[in-house]
C-alpha atoms as a PDB file:
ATOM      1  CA  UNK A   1      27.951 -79.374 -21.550  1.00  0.00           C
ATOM      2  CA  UNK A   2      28.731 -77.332 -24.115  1.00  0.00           C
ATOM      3  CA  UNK A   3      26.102 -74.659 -26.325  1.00  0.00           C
ATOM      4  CA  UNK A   4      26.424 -72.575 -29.355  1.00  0.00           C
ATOM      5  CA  UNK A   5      27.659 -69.154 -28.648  1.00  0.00           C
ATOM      6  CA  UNK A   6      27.961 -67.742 -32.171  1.00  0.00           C
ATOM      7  CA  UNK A   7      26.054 -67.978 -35.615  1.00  0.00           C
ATOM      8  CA  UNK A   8      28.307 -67.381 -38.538  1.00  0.00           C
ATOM      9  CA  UNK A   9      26.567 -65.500 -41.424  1.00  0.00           C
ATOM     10  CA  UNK A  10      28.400 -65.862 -44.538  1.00  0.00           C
ATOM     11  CA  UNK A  11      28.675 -63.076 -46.488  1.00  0.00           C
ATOM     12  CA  UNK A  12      29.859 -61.457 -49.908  1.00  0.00           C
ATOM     13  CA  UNK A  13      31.229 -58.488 -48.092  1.00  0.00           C
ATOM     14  CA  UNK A  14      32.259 -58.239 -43.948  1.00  0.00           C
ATOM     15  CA  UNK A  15      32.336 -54.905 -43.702  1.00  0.00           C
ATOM     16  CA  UNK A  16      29.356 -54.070 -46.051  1.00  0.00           C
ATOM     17  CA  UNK A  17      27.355 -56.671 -44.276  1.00  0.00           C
ATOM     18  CA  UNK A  18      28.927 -55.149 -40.415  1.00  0.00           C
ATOM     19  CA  UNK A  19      27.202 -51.617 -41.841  1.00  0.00           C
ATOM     20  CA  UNK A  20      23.997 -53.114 -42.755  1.00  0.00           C
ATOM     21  CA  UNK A  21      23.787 -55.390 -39.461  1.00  0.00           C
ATOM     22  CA  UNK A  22      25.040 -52.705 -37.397  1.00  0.00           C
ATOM     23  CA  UNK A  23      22.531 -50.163 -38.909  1.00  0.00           C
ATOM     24  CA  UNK A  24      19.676 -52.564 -38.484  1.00  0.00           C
ATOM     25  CA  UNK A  25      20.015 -53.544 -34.648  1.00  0.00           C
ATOM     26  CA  UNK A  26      21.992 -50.604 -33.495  1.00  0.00           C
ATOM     27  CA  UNK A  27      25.214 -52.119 -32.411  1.00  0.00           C
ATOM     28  CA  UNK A  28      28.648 -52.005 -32.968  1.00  0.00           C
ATOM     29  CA  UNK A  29      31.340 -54.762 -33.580  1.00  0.00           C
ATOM     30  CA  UNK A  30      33.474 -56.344 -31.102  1.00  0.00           C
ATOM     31  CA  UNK A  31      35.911 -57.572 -33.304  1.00  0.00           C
ATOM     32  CA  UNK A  32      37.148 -56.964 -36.489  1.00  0.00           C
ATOM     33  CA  UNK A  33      39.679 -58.296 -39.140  1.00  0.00           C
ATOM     34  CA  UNK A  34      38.792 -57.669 -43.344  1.00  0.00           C
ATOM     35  CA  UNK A  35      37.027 -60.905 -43.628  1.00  0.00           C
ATOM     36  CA  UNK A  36      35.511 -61.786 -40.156  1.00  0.00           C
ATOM     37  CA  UNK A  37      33.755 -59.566 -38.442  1.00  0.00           C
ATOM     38  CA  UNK A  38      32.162 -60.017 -34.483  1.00  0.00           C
ATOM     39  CA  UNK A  39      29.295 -58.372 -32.619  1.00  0.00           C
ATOM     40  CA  UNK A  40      28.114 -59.543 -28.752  1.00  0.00           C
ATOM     41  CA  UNK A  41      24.195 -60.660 -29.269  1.00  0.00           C
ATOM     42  CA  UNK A  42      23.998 -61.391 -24.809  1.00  0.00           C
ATOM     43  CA  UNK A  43      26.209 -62.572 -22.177  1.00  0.00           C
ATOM     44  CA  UNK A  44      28.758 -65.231 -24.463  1.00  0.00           C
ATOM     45  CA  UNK A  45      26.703 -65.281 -27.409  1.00  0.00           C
ATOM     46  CA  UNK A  46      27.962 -63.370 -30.997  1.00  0.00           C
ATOM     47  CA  UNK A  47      26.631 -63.002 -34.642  1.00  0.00           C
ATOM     48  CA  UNK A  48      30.087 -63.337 -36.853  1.00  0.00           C
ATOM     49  CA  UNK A  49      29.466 -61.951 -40.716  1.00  0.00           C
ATOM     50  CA  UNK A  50      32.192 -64.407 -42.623  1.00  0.00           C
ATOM     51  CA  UNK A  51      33.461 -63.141 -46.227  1.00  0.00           C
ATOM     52  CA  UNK A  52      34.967 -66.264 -47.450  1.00  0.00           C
ATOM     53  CA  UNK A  53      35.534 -66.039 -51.203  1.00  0.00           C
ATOM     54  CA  UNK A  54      35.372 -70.414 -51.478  1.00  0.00           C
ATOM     55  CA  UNK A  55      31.752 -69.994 -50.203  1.00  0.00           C
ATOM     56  CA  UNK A  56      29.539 -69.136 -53.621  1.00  0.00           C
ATOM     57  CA  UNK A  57      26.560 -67.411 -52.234  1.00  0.00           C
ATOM     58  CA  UNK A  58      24.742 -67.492 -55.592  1.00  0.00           C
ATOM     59  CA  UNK A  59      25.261 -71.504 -55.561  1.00  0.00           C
ATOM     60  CA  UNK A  60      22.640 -71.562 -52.679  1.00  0.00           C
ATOM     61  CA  UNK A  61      19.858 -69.451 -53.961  1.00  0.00           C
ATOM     62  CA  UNK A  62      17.207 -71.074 -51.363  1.00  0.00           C
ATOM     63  CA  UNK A  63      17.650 -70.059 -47.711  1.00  0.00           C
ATOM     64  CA  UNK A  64      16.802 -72.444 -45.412  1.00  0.00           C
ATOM     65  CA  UNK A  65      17.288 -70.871 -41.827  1.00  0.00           C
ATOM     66  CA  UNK A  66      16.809 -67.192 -40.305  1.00  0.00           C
ATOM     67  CA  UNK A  67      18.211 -65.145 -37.741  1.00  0.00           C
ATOM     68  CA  UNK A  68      14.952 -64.155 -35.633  1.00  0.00           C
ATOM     69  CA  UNK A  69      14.529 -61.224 -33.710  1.00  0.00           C
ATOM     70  CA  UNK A  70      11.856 -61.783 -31.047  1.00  0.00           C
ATOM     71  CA  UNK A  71      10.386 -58.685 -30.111  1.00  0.00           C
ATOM     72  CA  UNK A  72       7.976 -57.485 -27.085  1.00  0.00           C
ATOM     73  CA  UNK A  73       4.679 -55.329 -27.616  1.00  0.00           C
ATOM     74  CA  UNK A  74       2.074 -56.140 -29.354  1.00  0.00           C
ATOM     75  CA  UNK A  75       1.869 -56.967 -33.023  1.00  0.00           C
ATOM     76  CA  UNK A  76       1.466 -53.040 -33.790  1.00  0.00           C
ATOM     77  CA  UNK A  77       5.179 -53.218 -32.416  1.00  0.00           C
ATOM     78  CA  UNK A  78       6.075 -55.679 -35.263  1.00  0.00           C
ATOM     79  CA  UNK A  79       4.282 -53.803 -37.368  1.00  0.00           C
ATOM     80  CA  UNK A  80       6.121 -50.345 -36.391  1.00  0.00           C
ATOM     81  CA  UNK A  81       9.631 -51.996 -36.367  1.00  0.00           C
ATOM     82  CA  UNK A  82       8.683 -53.158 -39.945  1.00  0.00           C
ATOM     83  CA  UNK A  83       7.923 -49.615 -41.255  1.00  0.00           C
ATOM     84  CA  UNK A  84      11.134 -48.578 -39.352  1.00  0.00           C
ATOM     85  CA  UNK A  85      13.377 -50.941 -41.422  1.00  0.00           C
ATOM     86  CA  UNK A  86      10.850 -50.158 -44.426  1.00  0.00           C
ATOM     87  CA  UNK A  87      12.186 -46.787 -44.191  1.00  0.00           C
ATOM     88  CA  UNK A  88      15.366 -48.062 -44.609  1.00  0.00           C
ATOM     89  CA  UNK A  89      15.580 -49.563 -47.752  1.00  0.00           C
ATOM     90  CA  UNK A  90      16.177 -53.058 -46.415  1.00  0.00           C
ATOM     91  CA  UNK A  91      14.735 -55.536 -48.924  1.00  0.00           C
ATOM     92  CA  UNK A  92      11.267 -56.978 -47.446  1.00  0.00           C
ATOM     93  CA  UNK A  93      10.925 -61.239 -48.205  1.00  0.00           C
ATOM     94  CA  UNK A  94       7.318 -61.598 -46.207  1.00  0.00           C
ATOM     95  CA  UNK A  95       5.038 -58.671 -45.268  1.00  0.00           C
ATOM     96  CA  UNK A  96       3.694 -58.646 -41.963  1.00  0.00           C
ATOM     97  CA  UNK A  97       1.356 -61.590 -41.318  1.00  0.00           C
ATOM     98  CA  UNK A  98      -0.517 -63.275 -38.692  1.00  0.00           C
ATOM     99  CA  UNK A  99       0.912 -66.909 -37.763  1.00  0.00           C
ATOM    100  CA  UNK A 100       0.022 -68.801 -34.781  1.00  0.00           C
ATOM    101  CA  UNK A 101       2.947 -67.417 -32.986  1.00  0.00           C
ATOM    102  CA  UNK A 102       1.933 -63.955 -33.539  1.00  0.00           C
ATOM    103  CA  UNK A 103       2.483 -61.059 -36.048  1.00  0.00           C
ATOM    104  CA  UNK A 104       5.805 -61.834 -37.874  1.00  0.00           C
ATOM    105  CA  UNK A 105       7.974 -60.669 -41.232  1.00  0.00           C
ATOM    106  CA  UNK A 106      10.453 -61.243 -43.241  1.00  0.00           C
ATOM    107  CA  UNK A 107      13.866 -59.402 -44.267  1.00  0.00           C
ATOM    108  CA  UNK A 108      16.734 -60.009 -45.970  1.00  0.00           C
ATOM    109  CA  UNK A 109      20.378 -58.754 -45.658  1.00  0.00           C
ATOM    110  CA  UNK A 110      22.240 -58.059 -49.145  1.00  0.00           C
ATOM    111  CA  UNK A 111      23.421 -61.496 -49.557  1.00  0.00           C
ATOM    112  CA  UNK A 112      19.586 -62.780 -48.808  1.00  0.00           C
ATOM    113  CA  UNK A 113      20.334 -64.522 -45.447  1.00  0.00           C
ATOM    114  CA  UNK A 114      16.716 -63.822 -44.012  1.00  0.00           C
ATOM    115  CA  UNK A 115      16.135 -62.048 -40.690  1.00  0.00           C
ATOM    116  CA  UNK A 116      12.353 -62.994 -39.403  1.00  0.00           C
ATOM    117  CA  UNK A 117      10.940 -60.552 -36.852  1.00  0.00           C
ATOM    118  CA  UNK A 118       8.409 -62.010 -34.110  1.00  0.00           C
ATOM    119  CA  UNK A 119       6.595 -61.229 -30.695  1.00  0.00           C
ATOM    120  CA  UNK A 120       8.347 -63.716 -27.777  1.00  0.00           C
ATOM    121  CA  UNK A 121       7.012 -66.398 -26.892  1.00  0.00           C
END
């Protein structure tokens, strides 16, 4: 049966958004065209950044999902990753708390899709 193999994140600006992305988790993109732009997450699976200028970002001020990046170590690992992308200028949603899951924050690109950082499971 088929799975998902790619989240599409849609975005203001593809190649703006491919720096930011790129910057953040250190990778490069696979594919690239002025609107659409590809990296390889694992084995068949991609994050596409979509610039689509029908798509009003603004119009959907609320995010309701997040990419998550689940990280090993313990929750001084979150916390150094956090200072890390502190350092960075990226735009910090949520602070580093303690949920039930573990040590966790939240980021946000420049078009506020959030990126949530937590310890696997």
């Amino acid at each position: 049966m088929p799975v998902p193999n790619q989240f599409i994140v849609y975005v203001s600006d593809a190649p703006a958004a491919a720096r930011f992305y790129g910057d953040l988790f250190d990778m490069r993109p696979v594919f690239e065209t002025p609107g659409f732009i590809a990296f390889d997450l694992a084995s068949g699976v991609q994050l596409a950044l979509w610039s689509r200028s029908e798509v009003d970002l603004a119009a959907t001020a609320v995010r309701t999902s997040e990419l998550c990046l689940a990280v090993d170590g313990s929750p001084a690992s979150v916390d150094a990753l956090y200072e890390s992308w502190k350092a960075k200028g990226v735009r910090v949603v949520a602070e580093p708390t303690d949920e039930r899951f573990g040590r966790t924050f939240v980021v946000a690109d420049p078009d506020g899709n959030l990126i949530r950082v937590a310890p696997v499971d």
